[in-house]
Protein backbone atom coordinates (compact mmCIF):
# COMPACT_ATOMS: atom_id res chain seq x y z
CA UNK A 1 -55.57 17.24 9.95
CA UNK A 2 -54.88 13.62 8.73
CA UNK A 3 -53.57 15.16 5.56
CA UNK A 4 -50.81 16.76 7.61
CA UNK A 5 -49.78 13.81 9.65
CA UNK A 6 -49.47 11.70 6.31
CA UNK A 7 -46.65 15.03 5.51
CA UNK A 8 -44.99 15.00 8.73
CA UNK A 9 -44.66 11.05 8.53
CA UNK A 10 -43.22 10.83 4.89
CA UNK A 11 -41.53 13.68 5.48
CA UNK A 12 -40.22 11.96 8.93
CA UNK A 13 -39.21 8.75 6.81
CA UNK A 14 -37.61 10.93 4.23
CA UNK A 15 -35.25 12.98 6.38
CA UNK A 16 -34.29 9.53 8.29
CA UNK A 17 -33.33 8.01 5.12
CA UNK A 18 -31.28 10.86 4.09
CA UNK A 19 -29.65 11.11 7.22
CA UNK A 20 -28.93 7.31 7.41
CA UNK A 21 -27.71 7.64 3.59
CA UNK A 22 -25.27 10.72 4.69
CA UNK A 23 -24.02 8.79 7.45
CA UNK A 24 -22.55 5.43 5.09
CA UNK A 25 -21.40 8.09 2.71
CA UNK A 26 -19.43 9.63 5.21
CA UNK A 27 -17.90 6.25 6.67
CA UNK A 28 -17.62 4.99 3.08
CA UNK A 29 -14.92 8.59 2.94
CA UNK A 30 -13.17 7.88 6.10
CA UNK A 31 -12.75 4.57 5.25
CA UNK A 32 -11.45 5.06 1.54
CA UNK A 33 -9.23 7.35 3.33
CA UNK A 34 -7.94 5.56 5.68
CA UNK A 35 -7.17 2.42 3.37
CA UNK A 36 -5.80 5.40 1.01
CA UNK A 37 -3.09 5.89 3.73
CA UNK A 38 -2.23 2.42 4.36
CA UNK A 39 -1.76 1.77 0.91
CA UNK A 40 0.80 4.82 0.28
CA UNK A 41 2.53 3.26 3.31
CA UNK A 42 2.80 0.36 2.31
CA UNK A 43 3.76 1.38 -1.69
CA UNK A 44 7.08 3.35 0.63
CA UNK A 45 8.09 0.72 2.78
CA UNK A 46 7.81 -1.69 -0.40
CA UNK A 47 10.17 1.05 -2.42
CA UNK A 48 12.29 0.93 0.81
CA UNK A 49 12.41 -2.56 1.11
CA UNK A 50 13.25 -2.62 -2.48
CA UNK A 51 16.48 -0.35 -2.50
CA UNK A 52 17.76 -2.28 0.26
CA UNK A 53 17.66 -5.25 -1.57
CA UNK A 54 19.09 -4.04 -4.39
CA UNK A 55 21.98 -3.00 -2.17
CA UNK A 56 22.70 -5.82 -0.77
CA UNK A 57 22.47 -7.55 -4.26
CA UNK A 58 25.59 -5.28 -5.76
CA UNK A 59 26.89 -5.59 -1.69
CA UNK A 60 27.20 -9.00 -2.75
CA UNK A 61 28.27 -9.60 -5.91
CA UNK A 62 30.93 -6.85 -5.17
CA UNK A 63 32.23 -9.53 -2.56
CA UNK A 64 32.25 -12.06 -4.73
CA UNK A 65 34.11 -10.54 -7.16
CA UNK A 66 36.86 -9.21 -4.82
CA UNK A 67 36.54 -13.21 -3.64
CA UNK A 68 37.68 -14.39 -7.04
CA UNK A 69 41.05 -14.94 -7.70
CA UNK A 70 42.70 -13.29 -10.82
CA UNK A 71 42.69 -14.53 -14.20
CA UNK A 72 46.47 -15.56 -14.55
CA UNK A 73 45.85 -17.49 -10.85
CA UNK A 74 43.29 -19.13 -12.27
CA UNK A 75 45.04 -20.27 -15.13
CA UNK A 76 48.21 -21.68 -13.39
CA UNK A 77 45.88 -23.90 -11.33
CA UNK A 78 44.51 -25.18 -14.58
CA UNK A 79 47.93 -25.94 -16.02
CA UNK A 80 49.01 -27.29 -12.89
């Protein structure tokens, strides 16, 4: 009989260690996951935030080349 409670312990121990293993594994996942998520969101708003910029960049220089005056204008001034 004490051969069998030797089994049932180990085996006890065993089957606790595997299910304590499983469980990290399986928050490890969710957690991978979840950064996985953030991390796409974060790549779109970045994209987003991107074109904007890049808008308002040629927004810009669009006004300051309607702000210039034309090349003859310029040149009177100079001669002036």
């Amino acid at each position: 009989m004490l051969q069998m409670s030797k089994m049932l312990r180990s085996r006890d121990t065993w089957k606790r260690a595997t299910i304590e293993c499983r469980y990290k594994l399986r928050e490890s996942r969710k957690t991978e996951k979840r950064h996985l998520k953030k991390i796409a969101e974060l790549k779109l708003k970045n994209r987003q935030l991107k074109q904007l910029f890049e808008g308002e960049k040629k927004h810009q220089s669009s006004l300051i080349e309607s702000e210039k005056p034309p090349l003859l204008l310029q040149q009177k001034m100079y001669l002036s």
